[in-house]
PDB file of N, CA and C in Angstrom:
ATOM      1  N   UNK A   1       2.226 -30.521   2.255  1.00  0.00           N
ATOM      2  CA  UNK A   1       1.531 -31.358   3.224  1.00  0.00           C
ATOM      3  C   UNK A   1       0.029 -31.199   3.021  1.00  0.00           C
ATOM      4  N   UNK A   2      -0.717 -32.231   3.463  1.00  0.00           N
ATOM      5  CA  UNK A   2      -1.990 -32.055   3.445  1.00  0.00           C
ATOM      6  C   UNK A   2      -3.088 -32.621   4.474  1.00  0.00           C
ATOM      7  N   UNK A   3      -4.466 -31.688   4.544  1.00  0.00           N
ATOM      8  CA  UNK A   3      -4.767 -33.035   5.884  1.00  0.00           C
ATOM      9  C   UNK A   3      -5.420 -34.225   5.772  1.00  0.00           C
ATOM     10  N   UNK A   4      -6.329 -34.345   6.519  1.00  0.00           N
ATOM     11  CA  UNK A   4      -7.111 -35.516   6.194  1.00  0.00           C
ATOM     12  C   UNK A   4      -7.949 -35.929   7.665  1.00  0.00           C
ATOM     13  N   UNK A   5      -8.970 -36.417   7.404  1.00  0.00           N
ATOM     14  CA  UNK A   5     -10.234 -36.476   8.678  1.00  0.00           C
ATOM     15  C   UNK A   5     -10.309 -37.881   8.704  1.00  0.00           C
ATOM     16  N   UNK A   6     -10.168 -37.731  10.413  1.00  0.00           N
ATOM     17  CA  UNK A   6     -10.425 -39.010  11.148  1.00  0.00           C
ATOM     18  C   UNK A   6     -11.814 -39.359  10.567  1.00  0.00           C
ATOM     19  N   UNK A   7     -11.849 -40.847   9.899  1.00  0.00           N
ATOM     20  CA  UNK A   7     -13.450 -41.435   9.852  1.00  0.00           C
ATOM     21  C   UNK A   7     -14.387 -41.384  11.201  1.00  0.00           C
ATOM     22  N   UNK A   8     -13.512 -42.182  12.337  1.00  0.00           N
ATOM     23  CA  UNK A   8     -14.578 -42.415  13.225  1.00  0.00           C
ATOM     24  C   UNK A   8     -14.497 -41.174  13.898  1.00  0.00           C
ATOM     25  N   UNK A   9     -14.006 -40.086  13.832  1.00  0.00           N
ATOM     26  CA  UNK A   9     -14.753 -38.719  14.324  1.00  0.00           C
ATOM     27  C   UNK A   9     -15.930 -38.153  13.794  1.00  0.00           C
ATOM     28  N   UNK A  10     -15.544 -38.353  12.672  1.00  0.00           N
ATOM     29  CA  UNK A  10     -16.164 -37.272  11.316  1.00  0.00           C
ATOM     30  C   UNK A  10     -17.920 -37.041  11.584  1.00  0.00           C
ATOM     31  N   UNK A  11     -18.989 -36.423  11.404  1.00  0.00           N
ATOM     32  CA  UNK A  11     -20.081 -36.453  12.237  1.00  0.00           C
ATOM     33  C   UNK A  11     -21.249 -36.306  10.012  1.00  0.00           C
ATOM     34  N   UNK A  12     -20.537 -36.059   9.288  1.00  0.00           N
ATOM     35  CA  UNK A  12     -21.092 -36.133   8.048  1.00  0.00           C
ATOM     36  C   UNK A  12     -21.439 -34.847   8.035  1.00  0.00           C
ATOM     37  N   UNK A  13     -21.450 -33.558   9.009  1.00  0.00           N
ATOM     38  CA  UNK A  13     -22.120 -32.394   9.359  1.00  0.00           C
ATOM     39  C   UNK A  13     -22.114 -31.081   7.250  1.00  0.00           C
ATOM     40  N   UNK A  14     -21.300 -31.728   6.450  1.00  0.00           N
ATOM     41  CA  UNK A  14     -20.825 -31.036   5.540  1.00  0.00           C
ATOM     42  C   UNK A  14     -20.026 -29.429   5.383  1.00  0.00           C
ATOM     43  N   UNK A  15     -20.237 -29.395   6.755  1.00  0.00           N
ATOM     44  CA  UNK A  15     -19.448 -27.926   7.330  1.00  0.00           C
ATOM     45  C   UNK A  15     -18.230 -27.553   6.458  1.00  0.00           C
ATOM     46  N   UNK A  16     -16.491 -28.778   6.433  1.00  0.00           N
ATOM     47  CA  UNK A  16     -16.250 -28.534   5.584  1.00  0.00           C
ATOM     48  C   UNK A  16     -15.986 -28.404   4.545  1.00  0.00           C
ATOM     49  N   UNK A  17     -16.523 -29.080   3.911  1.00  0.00           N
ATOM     50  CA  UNK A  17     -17.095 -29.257   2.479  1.00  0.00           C
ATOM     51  C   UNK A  17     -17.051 -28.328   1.654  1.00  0.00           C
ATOM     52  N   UNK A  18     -18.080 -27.243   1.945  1.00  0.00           N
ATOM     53  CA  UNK A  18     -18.448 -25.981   1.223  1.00  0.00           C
ATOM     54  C   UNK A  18     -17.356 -25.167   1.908  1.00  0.00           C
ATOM     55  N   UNK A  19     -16.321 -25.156   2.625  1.00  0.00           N
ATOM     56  CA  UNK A  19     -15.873 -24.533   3.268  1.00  0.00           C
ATOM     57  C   UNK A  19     -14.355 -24.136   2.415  1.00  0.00           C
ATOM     58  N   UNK A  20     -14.045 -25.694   2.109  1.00  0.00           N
ATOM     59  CA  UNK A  20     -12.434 -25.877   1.567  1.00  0.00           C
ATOM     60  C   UNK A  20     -12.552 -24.844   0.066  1.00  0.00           C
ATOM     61  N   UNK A  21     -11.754 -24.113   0.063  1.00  0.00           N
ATOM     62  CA  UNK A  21     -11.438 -23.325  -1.494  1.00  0.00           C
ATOM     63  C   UNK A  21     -11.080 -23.887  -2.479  1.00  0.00           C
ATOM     64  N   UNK A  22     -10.083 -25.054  -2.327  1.00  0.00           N
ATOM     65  CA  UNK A  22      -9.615 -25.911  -3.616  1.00  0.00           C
ATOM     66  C   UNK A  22     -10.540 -27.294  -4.186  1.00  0.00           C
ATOM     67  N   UNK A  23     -11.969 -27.316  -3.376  1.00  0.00           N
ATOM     68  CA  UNK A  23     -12.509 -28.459  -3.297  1.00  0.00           C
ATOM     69  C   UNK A  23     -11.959 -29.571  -3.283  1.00  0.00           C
ATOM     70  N   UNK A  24     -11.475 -29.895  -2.091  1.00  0.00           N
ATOM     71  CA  UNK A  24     -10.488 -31.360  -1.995  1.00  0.00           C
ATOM     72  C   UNK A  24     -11.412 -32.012  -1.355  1.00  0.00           C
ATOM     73  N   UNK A  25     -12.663 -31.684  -0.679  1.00  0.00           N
ATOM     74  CA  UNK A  25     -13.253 -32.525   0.212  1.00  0.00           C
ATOM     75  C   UNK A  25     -14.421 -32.954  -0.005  1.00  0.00           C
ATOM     76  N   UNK A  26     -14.181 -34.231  -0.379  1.00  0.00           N
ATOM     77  CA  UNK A  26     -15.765 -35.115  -0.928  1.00  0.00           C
ATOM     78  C   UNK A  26     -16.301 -36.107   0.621  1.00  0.00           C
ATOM     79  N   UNK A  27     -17.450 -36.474  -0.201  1.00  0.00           N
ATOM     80  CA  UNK A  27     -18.428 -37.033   0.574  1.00  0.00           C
ATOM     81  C   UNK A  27     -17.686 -39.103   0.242  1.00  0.00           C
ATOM     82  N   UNK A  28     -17.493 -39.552   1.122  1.00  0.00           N
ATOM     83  CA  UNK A  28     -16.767 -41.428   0.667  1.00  0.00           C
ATOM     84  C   UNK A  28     -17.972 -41.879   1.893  1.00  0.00           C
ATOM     85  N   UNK A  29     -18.791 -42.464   0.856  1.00  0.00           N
ATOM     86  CA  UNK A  29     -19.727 -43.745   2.371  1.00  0.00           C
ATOM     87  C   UNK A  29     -20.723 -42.837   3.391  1.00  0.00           C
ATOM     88  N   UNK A  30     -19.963 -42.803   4.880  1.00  0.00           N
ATOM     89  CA  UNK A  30     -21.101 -41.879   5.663  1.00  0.00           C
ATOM     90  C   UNK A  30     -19.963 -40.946   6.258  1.00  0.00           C
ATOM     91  N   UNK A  31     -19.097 -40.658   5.602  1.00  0.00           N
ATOM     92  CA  UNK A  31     -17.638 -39.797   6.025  1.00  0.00           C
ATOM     93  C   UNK A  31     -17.443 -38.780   5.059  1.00  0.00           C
ATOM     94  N   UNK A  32     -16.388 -37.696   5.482  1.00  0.00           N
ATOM     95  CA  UNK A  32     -16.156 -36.762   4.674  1.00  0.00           C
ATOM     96  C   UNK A  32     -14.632 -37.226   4.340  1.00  0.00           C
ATOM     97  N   UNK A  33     -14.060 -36.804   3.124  1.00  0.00           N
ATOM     98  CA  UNK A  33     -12.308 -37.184   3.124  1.00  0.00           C
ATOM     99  C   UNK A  33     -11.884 -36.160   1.804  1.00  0.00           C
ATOM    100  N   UNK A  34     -10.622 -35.810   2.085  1.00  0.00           N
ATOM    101  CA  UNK A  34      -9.825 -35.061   2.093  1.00  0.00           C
ATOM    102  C   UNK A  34      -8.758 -35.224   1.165  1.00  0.00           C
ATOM    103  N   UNK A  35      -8.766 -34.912  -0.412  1.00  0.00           N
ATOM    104  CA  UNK A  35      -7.857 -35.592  -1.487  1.00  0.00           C
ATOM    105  C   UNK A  35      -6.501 -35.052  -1.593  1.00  0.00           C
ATOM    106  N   UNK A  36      -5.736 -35.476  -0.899  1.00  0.00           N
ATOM    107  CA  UNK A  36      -4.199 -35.036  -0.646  1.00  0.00           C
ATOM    108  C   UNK A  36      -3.634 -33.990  -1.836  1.00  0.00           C
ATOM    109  N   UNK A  37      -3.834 -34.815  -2.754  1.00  0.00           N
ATOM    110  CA  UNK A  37      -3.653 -34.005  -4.468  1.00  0.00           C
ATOM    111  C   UNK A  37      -3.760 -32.681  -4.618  1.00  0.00           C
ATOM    112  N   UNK A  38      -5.421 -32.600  -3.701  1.00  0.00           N
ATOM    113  CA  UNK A  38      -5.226 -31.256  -3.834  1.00  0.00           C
ATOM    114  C   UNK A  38      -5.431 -30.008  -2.858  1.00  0.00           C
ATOM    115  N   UNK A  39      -5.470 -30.418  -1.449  1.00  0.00           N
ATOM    116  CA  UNK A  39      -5.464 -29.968  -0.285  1.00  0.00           C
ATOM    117  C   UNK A  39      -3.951 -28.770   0.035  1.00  0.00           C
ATOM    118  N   UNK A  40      -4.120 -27.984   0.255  1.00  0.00           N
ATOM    119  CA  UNK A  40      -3.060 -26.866   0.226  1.00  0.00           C
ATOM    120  C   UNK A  40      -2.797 -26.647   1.827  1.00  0.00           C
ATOM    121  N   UNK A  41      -4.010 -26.733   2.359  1.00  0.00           N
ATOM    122  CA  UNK A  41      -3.809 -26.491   3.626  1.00  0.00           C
ATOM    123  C   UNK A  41      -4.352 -24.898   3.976  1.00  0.00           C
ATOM    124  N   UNK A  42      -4.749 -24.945   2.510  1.00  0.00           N
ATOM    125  CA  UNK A  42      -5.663 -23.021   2.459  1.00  0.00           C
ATOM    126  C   UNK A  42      -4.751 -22.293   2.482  1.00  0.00           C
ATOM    127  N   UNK A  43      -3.348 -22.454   2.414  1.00  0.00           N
ATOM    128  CA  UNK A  43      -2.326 -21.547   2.304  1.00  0.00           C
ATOM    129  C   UNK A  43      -2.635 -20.968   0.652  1.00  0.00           C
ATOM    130  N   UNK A  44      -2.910 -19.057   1.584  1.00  0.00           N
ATOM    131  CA  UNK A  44      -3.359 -18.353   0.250  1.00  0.00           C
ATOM    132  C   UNK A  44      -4.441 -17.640   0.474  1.00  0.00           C
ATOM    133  N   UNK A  45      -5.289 -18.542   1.479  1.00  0.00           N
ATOM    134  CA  UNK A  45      -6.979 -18.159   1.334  1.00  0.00           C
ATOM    135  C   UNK A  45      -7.516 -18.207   2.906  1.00  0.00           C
ATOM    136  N   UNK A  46      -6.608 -18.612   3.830  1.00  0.00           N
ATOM    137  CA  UNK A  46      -6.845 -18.182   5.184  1.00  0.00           C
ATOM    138  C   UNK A  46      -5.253 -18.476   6.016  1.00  0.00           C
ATOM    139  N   UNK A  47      -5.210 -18.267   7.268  1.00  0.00           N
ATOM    140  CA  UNK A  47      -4.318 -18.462   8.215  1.00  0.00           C
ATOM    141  C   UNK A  47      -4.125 -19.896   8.822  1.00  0.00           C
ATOM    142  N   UNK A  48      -5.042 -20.321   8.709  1.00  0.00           N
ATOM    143  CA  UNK A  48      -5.164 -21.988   9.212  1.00  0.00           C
ATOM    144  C   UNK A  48      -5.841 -22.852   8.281  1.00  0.00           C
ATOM    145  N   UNK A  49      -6.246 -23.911   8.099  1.00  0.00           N
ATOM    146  CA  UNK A  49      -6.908 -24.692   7.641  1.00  0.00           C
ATOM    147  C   UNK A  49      -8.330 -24.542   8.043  1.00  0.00           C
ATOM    148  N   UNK A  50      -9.304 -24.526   6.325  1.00  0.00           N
ATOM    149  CA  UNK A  50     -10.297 -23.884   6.821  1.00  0.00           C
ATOM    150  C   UNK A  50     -11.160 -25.182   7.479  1.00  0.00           C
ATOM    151  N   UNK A  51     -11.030 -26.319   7.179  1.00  0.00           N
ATOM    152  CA  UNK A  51     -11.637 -27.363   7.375  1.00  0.00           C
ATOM    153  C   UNK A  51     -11.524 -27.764   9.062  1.00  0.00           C
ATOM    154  N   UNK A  52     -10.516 -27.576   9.522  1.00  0.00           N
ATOM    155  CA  UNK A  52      -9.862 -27.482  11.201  1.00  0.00           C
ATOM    156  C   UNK A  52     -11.266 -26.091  11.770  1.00  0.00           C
ATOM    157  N   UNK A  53     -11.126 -25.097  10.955  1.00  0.00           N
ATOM    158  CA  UNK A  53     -11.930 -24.314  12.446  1.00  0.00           C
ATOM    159  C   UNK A  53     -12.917 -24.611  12.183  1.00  0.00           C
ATOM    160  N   UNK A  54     -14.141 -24.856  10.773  1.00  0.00           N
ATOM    161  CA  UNK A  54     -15.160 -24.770  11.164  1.00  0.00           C
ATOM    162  C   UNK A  54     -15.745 -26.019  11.361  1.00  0.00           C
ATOM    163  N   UNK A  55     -14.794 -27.586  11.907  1.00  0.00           N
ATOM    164  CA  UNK A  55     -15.301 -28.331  12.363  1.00  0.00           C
ATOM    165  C   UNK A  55     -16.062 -28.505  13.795  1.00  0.00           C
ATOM    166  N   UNK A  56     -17.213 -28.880  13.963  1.00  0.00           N
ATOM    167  CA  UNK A  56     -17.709 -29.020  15.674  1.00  0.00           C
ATOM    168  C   UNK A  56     -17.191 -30.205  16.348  1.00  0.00           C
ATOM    169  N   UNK A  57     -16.324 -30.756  15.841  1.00  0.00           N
ATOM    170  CA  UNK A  57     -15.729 -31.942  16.179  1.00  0.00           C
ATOM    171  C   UNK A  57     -14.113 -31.390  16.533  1.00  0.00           C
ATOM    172  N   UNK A  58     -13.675 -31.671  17.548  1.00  0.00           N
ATOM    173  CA  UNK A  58     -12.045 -31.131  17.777  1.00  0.00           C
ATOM    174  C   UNK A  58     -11.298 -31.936  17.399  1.00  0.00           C
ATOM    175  N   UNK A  59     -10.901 -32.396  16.462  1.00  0.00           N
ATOM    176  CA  UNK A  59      -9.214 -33.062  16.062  1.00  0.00           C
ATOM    177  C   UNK A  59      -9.872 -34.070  15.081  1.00  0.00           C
ATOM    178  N   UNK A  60     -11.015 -33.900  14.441  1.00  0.00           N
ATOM    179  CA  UNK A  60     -11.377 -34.699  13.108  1.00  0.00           C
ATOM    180  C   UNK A  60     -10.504 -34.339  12.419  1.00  0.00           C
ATOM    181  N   UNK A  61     -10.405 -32.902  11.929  1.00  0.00           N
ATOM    182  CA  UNK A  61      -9.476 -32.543  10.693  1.00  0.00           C
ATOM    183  C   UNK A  61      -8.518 -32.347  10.911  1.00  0.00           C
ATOM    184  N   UNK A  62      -6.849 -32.908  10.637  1.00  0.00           N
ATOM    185  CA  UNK A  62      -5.558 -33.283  11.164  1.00  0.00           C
ATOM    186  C   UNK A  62      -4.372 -32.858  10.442  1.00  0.00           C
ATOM    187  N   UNK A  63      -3.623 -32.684  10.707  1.00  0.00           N
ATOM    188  CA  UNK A  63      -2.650 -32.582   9.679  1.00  0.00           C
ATOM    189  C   UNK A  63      -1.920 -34.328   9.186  1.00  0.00           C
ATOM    190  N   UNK A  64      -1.884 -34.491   7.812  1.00  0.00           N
ATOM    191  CA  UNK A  64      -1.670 -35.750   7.536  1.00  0.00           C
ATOM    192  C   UNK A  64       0.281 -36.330   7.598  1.00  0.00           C
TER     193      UNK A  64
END
């Protein structure tokens, strides 16, 4: 499974960006998004999804 961020939440903040370990998360337009391909869900490299906690936005980053 993998996640993926609401557009009209998303705030462009790049928080998790530098955050994700497998770099799945690019910059599309004035949004951040989330390449299924290769999104793990950080299983391996934390307990949750790292993109979920260190968003300041609550329920941008989702499970897809």
């Amino acid at each position: 499974m993998a996640y993926k961020i609401i557009a009209s939440s998303c705030t462009g903040c790049s928080l998790c960006e530098f955050e994700c370990p497998n770099a799945a998360i690019s910059m599309k337009g004035d949004t951040f998004v989330i390449n299924p391909k290769l999104c793990t869900e950080c299983e391996g490299h934390s307990d949750r999804p790292r993109c979920d906690e260190v968003c300041p936005v609550p329920g941008t980053c989702v499970k897809a």
